[in-house]
C-alpha atoms as a PDB file:
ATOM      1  CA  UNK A   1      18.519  77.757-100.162  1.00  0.00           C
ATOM      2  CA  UNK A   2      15.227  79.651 -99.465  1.00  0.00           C
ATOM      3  CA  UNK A   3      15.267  82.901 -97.807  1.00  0.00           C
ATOM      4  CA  UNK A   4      15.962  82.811 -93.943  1.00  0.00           C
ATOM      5  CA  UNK A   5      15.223  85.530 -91.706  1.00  0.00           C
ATOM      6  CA  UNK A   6      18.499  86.820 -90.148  1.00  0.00           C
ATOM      7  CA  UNK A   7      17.417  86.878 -86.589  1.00  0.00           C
ATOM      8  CA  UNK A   8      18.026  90.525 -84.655  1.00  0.00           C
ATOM      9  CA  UNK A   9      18.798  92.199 -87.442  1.00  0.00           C
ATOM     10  CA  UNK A  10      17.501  95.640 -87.963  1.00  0.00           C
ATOM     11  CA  UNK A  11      16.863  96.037 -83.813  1.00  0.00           C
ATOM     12  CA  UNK A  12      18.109  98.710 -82.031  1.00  0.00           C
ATOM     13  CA  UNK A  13      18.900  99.391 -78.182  1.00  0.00           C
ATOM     14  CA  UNK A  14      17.510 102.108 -76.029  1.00  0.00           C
ATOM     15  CA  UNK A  15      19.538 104.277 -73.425  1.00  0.00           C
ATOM     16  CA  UNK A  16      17.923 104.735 -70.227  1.00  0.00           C
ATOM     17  CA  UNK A  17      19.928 107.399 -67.638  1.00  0.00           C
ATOM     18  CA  UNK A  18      19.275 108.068 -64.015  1.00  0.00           C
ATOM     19  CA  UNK A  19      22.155 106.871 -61.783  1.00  0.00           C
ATOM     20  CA  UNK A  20      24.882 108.443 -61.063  1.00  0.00           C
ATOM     21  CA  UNK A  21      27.594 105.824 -60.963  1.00  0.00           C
ATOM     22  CA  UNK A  22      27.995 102.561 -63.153  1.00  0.00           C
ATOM     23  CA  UNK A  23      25.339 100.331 -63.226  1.00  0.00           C
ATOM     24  CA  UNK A  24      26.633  96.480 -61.623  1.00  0.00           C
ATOM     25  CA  UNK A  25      23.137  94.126 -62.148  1.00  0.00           C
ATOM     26  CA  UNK A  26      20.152  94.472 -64.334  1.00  0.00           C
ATOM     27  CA  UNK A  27      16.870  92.574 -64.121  1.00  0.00           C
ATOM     28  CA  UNK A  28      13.579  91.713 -65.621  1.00  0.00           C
ATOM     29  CA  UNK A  29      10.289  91.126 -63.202  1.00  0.00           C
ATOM     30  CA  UNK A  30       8.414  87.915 -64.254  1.00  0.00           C
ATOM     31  CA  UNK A  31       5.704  89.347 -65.979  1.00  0.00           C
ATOM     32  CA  UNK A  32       8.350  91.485 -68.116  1.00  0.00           C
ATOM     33  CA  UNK A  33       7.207  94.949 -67.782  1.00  0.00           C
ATOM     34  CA  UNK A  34       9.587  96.457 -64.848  1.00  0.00           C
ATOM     35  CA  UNK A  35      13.380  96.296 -64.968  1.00  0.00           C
ATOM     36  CA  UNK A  36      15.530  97.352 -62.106  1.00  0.00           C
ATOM     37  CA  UNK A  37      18.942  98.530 -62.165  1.00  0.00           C
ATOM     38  CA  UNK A  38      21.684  97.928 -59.408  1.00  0.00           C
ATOM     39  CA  UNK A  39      24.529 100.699 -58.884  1.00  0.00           C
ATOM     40  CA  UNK A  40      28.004 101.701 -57.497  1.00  0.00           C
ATOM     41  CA  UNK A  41      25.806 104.547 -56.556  1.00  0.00           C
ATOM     42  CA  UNK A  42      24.000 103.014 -53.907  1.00  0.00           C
ATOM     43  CA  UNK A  43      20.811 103.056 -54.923  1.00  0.00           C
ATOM     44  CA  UNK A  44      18.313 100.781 -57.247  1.00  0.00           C
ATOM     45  CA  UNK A  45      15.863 102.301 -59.560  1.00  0.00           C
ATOM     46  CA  UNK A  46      12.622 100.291 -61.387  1.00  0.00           C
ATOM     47  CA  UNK A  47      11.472 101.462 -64.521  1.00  0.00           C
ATOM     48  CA  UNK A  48       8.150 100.625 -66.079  1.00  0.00           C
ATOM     49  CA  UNK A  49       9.235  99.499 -69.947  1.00  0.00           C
ATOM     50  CA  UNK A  50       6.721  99.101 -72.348  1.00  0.00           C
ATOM     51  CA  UNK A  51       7.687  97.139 -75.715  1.00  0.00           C
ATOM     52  CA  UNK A  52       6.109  99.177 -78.198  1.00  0.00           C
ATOM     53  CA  UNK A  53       5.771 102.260 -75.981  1.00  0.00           C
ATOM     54  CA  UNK A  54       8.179 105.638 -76.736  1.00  0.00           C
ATOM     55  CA  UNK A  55       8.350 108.613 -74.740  1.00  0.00           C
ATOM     56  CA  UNK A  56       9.912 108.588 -70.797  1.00  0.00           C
ATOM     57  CA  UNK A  57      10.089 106.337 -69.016  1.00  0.00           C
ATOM     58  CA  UNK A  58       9.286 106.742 -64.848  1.00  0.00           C
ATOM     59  CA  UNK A  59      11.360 105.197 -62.715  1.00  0.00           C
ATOM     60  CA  UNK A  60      10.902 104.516 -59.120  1.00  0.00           C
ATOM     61  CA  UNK A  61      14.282 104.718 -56.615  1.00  0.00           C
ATOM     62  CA  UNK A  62      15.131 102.578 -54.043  1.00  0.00           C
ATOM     63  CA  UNK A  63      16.863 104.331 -51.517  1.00  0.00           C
ATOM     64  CA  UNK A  64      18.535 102.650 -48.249  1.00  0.00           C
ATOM     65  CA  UNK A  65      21.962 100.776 -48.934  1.00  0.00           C
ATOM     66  CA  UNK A  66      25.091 102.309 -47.877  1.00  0.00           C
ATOM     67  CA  UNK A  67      27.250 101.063 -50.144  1.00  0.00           C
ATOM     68  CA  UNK A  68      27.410  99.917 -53.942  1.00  0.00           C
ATOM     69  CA  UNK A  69      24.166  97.307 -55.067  1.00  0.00           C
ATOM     70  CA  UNK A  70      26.102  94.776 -56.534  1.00  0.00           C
ATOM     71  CA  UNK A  71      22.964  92.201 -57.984  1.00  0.00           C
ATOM     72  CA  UNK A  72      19.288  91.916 -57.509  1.00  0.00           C
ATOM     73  CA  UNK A  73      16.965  89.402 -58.525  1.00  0.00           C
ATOM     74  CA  UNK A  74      12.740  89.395 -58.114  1.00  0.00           C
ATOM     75  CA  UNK A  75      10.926  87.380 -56.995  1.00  0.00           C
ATOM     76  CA  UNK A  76      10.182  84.606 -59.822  1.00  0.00           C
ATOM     77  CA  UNK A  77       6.235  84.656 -58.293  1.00  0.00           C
ATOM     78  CA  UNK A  78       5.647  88.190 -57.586  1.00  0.00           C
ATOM     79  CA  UNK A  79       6.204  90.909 -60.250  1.00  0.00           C
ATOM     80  CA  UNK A  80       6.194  93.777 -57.532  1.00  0.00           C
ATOM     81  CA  UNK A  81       9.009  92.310 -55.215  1.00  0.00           C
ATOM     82  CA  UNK A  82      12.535  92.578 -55.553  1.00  0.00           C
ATOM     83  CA  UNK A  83      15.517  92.009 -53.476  1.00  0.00           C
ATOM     84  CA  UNK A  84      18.960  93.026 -53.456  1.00  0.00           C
ATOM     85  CA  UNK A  85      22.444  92.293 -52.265  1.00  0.00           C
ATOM     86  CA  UNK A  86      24.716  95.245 -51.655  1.00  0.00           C
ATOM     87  CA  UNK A  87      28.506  95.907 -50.500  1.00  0.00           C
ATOM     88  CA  UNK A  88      26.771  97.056 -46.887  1.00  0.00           C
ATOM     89  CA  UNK A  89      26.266  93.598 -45.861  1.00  0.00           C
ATOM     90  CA  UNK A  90      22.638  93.503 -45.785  1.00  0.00           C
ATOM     91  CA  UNK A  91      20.150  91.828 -47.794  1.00  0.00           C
ATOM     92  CA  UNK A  92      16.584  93.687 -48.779  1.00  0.00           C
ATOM     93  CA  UNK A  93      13.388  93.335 -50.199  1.00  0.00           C
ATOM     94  CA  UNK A  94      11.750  95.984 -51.931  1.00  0.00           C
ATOM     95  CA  UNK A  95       8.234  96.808 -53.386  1.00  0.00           C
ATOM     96  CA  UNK A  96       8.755  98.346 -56.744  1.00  0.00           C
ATOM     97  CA  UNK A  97       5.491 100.192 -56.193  1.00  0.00           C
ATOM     98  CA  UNK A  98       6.684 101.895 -53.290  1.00  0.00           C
ATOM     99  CA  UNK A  99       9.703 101.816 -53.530  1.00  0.00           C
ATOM    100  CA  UNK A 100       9.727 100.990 -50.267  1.00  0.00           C
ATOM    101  CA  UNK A 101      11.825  98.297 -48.169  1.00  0.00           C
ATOM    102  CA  UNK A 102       9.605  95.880 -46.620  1.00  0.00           C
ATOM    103  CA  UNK A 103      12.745  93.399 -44.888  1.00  0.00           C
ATOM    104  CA  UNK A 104      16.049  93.937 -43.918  1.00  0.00           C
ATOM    105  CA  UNK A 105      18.894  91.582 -42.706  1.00  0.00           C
ATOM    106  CA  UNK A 106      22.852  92.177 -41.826  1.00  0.00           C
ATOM    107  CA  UNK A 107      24.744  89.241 -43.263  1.00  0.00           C
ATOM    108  CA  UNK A 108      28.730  88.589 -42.119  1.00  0.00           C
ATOM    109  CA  UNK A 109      29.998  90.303 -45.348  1.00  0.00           C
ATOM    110  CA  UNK A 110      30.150  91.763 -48.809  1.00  0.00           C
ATOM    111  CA  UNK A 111      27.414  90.970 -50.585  1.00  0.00           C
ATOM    112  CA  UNK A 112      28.162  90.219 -54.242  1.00  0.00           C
ATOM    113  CA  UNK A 113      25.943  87.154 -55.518  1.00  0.00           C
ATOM    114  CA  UNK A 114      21.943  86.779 -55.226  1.00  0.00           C
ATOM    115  CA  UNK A 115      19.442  84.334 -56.378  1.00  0.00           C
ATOM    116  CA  UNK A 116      15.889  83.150 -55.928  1.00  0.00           C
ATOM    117  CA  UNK A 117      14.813  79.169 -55.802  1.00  0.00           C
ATOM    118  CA  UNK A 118      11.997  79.160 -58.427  1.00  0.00           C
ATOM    119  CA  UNK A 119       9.332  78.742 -56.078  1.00  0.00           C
ATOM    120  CA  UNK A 120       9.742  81.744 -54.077  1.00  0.00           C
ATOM    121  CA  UNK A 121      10.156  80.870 -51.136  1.00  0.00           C
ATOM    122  CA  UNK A 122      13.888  81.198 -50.289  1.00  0.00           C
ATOM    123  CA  UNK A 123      16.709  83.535 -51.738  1.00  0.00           C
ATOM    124  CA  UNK A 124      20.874  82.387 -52.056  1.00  0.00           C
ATOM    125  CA  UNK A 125      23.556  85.309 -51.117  1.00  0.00           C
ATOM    126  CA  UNK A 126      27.096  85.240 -51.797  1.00  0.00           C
ATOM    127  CA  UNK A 127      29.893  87.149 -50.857  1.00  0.00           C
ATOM    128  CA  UNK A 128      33.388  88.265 -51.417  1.00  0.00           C
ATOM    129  CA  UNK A 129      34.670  85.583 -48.255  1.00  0.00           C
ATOM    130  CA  UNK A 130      32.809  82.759 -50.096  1.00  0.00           C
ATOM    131  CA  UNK A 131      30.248  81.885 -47.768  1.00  0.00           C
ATOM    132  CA  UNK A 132      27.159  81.023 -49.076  1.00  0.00           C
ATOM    133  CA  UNK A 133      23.329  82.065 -47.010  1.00  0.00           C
ATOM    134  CA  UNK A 134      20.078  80.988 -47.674  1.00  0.00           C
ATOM    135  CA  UNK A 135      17.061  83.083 -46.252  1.00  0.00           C
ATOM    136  CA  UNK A 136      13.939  81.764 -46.244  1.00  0.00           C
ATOM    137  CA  UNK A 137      11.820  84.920 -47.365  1.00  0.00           C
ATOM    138  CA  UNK A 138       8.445  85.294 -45.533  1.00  0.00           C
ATOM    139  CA  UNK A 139      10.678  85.092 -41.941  1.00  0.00           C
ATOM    140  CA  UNK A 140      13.862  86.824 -43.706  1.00  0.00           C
ATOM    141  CA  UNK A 141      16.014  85.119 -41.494  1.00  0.00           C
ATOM    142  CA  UNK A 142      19.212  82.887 -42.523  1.00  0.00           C
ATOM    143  CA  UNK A 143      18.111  79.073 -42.629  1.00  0.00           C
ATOM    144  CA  UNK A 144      21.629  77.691 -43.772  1.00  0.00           C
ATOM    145  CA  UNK A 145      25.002  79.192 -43.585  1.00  0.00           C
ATOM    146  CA  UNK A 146      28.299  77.566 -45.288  1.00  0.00           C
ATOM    147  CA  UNK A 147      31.765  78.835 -45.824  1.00  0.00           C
ATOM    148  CA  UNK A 148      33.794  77.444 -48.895  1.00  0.00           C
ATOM    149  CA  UNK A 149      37.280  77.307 -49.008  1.00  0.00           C
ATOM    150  CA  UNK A 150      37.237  78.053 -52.797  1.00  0.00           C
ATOM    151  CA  UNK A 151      36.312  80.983 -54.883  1.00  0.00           C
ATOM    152  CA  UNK A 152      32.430  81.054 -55.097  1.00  0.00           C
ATOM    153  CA  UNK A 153      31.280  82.926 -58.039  1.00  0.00           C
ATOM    154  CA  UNK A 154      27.507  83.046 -59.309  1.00  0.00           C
ATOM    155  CA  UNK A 155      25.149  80.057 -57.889  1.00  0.00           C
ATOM    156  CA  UNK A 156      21.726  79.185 -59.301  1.00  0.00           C
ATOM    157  CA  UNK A 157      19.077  76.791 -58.240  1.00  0.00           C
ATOM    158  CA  UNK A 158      17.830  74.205 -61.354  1.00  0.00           C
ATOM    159  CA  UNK A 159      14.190  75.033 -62.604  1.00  0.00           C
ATOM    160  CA  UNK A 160      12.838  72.156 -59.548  1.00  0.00           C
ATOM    161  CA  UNK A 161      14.646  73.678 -56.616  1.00  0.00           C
ATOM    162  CA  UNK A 162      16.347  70.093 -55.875  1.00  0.00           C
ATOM    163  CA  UNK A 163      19.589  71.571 -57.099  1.00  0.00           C
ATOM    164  CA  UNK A 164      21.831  74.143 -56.082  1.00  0.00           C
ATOM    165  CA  UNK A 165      25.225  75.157 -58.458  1.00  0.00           C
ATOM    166  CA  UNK A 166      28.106  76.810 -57.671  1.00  0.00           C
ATOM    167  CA  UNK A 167      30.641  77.856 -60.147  1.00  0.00           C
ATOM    168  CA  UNK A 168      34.203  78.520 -59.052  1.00  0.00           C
ATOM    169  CA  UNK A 169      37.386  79.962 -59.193  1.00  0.00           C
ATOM    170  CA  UNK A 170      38.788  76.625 -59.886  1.00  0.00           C
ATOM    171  CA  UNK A 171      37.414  76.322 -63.504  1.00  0.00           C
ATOM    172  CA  UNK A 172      34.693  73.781 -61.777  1.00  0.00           C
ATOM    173  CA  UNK A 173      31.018  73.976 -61.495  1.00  0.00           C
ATOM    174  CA  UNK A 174      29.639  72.314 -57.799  1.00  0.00           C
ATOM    175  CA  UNK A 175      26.149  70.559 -58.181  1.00  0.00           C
ATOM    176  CA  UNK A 176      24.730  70.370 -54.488  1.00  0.00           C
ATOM    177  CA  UNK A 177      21.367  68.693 -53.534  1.00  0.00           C
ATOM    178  CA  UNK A 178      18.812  71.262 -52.251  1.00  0.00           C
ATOM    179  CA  UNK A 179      17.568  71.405 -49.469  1.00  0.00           C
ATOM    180  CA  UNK A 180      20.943  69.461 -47.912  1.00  0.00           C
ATOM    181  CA  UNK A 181      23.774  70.927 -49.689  1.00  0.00           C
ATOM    182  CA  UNK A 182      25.247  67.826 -49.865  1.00  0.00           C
ATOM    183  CA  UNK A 183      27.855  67.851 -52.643  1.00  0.00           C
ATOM    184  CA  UNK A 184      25.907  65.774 -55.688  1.00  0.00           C
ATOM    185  CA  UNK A 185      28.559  66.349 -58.490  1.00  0.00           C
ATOM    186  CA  UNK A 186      32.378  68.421 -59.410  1.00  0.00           C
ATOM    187  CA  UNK A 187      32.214  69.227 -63.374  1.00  0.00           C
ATOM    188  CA  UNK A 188      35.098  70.460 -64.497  1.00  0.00           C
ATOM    189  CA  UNK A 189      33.805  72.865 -66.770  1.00  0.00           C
ATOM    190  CA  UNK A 190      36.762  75.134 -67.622  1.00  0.00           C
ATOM    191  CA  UNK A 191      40.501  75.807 -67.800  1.00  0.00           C
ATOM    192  CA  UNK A 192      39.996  78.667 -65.810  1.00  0.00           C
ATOM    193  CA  UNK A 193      37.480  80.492 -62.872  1.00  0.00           C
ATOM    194  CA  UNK A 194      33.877  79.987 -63.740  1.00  0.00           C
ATOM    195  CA  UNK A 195      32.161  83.546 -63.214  1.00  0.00           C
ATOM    196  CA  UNK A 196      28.473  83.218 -64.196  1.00  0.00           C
ATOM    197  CA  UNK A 197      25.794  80.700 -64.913  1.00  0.00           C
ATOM    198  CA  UNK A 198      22.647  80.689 -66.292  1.00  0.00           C
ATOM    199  CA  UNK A 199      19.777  78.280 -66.153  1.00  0.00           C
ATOM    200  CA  UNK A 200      17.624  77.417 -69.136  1.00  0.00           C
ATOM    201  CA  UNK A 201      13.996  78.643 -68.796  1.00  0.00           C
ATOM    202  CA  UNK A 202      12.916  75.499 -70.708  1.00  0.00           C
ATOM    203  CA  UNK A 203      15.267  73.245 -68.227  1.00  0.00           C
ATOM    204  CA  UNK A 204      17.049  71.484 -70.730  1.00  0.00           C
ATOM    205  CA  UNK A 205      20.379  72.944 -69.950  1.00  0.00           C
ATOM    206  CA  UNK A 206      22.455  75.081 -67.703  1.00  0.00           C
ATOM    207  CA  UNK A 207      25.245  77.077 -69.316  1.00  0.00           C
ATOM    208  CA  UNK A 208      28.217  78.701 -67.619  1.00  0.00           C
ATOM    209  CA  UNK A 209      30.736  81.173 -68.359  1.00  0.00           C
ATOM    210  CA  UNK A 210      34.863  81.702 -67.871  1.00  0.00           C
ATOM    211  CA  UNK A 211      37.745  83.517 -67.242  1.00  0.00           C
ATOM    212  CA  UNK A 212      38.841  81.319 -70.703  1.00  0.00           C
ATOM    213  CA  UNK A 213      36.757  83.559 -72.801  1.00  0.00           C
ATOM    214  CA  UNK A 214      34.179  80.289 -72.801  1.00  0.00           C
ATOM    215  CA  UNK A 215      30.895  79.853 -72.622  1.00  0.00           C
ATOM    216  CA  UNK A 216      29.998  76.226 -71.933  1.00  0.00           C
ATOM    217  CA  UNK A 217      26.548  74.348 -72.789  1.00  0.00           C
ATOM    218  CA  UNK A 218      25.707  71.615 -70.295  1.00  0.00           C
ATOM    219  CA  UNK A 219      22.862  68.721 -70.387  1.00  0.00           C
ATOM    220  CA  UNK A 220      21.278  69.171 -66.888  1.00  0.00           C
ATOM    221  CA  UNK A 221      19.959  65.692 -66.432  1.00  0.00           C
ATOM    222  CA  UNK A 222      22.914  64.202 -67.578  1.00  0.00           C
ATOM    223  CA  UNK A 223      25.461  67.231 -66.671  1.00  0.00           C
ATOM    224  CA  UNK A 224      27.132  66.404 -69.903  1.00  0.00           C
ATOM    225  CA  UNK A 225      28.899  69.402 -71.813  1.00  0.00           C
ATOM    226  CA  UNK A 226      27.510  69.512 -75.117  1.00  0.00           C
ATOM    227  CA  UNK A 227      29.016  72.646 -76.417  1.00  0.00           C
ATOM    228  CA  UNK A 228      31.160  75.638 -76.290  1.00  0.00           C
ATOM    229  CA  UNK A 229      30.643  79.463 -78.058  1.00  0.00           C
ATOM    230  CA  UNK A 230      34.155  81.062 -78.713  1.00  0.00           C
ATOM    231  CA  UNK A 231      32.892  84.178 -80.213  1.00  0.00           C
ATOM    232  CA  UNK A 232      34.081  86.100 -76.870  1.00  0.00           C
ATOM    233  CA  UNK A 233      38.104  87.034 -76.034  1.00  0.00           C
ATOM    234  CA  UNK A 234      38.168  87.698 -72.729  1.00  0.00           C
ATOM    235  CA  UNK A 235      36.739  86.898 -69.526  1.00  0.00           C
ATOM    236  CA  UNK A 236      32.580  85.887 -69.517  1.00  0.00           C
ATOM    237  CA  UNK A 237      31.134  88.236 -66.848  1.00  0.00           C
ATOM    238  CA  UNK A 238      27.166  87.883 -67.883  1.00  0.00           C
ATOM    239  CA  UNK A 239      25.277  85.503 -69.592  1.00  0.00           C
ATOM    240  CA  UNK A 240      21.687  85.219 -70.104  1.00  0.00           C
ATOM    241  CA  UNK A 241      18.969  82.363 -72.101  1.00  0.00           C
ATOM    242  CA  UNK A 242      16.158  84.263 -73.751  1.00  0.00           C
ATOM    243  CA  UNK A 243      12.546  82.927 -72.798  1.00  0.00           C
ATOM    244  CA  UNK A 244      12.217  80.314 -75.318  1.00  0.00           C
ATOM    245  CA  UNK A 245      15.660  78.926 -74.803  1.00  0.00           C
ATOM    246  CA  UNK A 246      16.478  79.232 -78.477  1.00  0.00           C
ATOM    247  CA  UNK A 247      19.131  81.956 -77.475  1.00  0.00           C
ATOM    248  CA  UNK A 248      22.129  82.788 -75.424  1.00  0.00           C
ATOM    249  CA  UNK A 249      23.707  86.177 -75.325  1.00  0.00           C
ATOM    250  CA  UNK A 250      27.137  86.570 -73.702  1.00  0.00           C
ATOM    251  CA  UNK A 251      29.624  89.674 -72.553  1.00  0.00           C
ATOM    252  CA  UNK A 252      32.304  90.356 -71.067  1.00  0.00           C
ATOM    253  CA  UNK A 253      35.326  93.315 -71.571  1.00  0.00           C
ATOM    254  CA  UNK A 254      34.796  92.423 -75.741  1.00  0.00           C
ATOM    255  CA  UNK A 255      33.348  95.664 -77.250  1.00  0.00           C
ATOM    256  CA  UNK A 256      30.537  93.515 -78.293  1.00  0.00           C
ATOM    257  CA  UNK A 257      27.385  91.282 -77.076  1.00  0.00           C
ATOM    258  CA  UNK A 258      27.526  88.084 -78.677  1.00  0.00           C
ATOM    259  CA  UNK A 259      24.216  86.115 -79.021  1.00  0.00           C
ATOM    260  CA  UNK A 260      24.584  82.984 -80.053  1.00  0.00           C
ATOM    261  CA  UNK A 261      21.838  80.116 -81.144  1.00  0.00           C
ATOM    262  CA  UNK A 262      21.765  77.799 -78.739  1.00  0.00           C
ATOM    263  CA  UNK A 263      21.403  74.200 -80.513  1.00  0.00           C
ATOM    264  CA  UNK A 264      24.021  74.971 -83.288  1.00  0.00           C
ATOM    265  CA  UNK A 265      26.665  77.305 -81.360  1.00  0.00           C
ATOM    266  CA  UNK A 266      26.852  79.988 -83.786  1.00  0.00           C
ATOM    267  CA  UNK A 267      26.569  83.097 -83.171  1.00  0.00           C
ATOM    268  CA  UNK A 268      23.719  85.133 -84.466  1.00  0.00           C
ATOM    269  CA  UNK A 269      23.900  88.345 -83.778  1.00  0.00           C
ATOM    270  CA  UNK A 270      26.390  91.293 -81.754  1.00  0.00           C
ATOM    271  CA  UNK A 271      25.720  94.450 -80.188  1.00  0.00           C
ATOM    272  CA  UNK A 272      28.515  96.712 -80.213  1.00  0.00           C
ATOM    273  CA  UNK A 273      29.113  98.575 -76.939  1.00  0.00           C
ATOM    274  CA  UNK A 274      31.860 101.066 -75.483  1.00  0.00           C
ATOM    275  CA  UNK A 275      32.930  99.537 -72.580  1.00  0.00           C
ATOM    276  CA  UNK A 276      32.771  96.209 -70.323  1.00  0.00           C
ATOM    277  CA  UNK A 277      29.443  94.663 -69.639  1.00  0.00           C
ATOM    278  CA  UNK A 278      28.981  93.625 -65.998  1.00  0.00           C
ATOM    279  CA  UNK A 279      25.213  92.397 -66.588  1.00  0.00           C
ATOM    280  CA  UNK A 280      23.313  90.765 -69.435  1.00  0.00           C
ATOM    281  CA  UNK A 281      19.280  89.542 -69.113  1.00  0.00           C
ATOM    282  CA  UNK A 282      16.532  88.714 -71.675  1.00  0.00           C
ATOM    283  CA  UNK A 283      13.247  89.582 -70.855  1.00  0.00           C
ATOM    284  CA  UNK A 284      11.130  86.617 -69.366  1.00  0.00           C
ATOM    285  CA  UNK A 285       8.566  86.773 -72.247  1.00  0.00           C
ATOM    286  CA  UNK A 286       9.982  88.869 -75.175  1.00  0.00           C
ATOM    287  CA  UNK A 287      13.179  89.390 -77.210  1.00  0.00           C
ATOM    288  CA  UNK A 288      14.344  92.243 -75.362  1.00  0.00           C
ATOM    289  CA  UNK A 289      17.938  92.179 -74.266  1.00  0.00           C
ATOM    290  CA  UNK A 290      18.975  94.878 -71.198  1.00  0.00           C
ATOM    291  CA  UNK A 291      22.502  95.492 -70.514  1.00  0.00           C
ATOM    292  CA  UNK A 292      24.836  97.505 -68.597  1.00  0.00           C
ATOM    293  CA  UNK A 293      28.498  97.697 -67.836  1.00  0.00           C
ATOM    294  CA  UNK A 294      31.501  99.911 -67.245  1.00  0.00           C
ATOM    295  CA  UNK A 295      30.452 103.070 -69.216  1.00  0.00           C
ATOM    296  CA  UNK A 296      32.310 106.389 -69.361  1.00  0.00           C
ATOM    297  CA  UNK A 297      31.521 110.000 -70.347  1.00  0.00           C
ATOM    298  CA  UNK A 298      33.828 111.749 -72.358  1.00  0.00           C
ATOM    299  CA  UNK A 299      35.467 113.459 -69.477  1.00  0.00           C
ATOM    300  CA  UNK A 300      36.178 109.385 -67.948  1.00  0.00           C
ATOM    301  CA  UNK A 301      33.170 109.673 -65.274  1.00  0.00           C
ATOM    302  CA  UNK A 302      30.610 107.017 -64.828  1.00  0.00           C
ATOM    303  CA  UNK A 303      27.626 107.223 -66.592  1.00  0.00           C
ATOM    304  CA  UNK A 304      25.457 105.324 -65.081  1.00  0.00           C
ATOM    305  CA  UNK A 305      23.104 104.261 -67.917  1.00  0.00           C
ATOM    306  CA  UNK A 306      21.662 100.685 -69.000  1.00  0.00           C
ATOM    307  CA  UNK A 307      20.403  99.528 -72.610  1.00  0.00           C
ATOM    308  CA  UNK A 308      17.682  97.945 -73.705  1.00  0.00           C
ATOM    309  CA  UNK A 309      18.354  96.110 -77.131  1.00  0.00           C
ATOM    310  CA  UNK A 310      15.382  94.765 -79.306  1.00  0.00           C
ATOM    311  CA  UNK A 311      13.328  97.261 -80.657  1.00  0.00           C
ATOM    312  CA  UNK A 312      12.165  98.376 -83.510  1.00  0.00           C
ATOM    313  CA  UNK A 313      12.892 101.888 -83.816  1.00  0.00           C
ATOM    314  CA  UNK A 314      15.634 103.379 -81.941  1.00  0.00           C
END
């Protein structure tokens, strides 16, 4: 056997501080230079990262919700707008410039769940009474409404924007068409609540995670399950592809990050961490990994940070 590279090996993660409570959703822009953070604090924060850049980093704050920012997600098109879903029941969208909110809407409840179609042009909120809106963004105003009488965890659009997924508290994963939300498809993916999905940047696959400690590999054009990763205990929370697709990485209350290669199922690579992850992402064009979850200080406050794992010096 010749010599193989181990992949991640020698990395190291980054701390990056500035909220005040712990940090729910973290996300990359889609050129990859700006990450924004979502907090229990109320507020969201963009920082400017730089891969081979040291010193501080400046962040920018966006201030407005009234209640905890539970996800956000930019827009896949423009690399300067961002929106977010907060406990407040309102929707916004942000310029990370600014930092200032350029659209606002009050939805009927708790917003926990956000996503943008591919092309843009309209944005997917769920919340705690599993009801599902879609706002179409230049008008910001809800186009469809529908209430499920299931658990609705994370939902994703496939890379076209013909497809809309659910996954469930009911172990199963609901294809819909887009934009009829007629039901397409029921894949019963797990033994137990589905909590996150991801969609492969490539889109060969979609892969979805459970309250059975699995993470489940699906075809997408045959919705096929092809394989599992076991590396994880408990519950998935967060899962994330990295840009190429060769990669998945996966957390949940472990004390680790597992990233796993994606055509074989083994896993690669962990990065330890303190506490429960609540958000995984890989940048959109590099091997950098952000994370964040339930960290405490020694005295068992919040700390509010996220990581960055990936580079080369610490």
């Amino acid at each position: 056997m010749g010599e193989t590279t181990i992949p991640f090996k020698n990395l190291h993660s980054r701390e990056y501080q500035g909220h005040k409570k712990k940090v729910h959703s973290v996300a990359w822009n889609c050129s990859g230079t700006k990450l924004a953070s979502g907090s229990v604090d109320q507020t969201a924060r963009i920082w400017h990262i730089e891969p081979h850049g040291h010193g501080k980093v400046k962040d920018v704050e966006l201030k407005g919700h009234s209640d905890s920012v539970d996800q956000l997600c930019w827009d896949p098109k423009h690399a300067e707008l961002i929106a977010t879903a907060s406990g407040d029941k309102t929707v916004r969208l942000w310029d990370a410039r600014s930092g200032k909110c350029s659209q606002q809407v009050e939805l009927s409840g708790e917003n926990i769940n956000i996503t943008y179609k591919p092309d843009g042009t309209h944005v997917a909120v769920g919340n705690r009474d599993d009801e599902l809106t879609i706002l179409d963004v230049r008008k910001f105003k809800p186009i469809h409404k529908r209430k499920f009488n299931y658990e609705v965890n994370e939902i994703a659009w496939n890379m076209s924007g013909d497809m809309f997924f659910l996954t469930t508290g009911n172990g199963t994963v609901e294809v819909l068409s887009y934009p009829t939300l007629q039901p397409v498809d029921t894949l019963m993916a797990h033994t137990a609540g589905c909590y996150c999905i991801a969609i492969d940047p490539l889109g060969r696959y979609f892969a979805v995670g459970s309250a059975d400690s699995l993470v489940s590999l699906w075809d997408i054009k045959d919705m096929l399950c092809l394989r599992t990763f076991t590396k994880l205990e408990c519950p998935v929370r967060t899962i994330s592809f990295n840009n190429t697709g060769d990669y998945i990485a996966s957390a949940s209350e472990d004390l680790f990050i597992d990233i796993a290669n994606v055509q074989t199922g083994r896993s690669v690579h962990q990065i330890p961490c303190r506490a429960a992850m609540n958000s995984v992402e890989w940048n959109p064009k590099c091997n950098l990994l952000a994370y964040a979850g339930d960290d405490k200080n020694k005295y068992q406050a919040d700390e509010g940070v996220f990581r960055i794992f990936g580079f080369e010096s610490a």
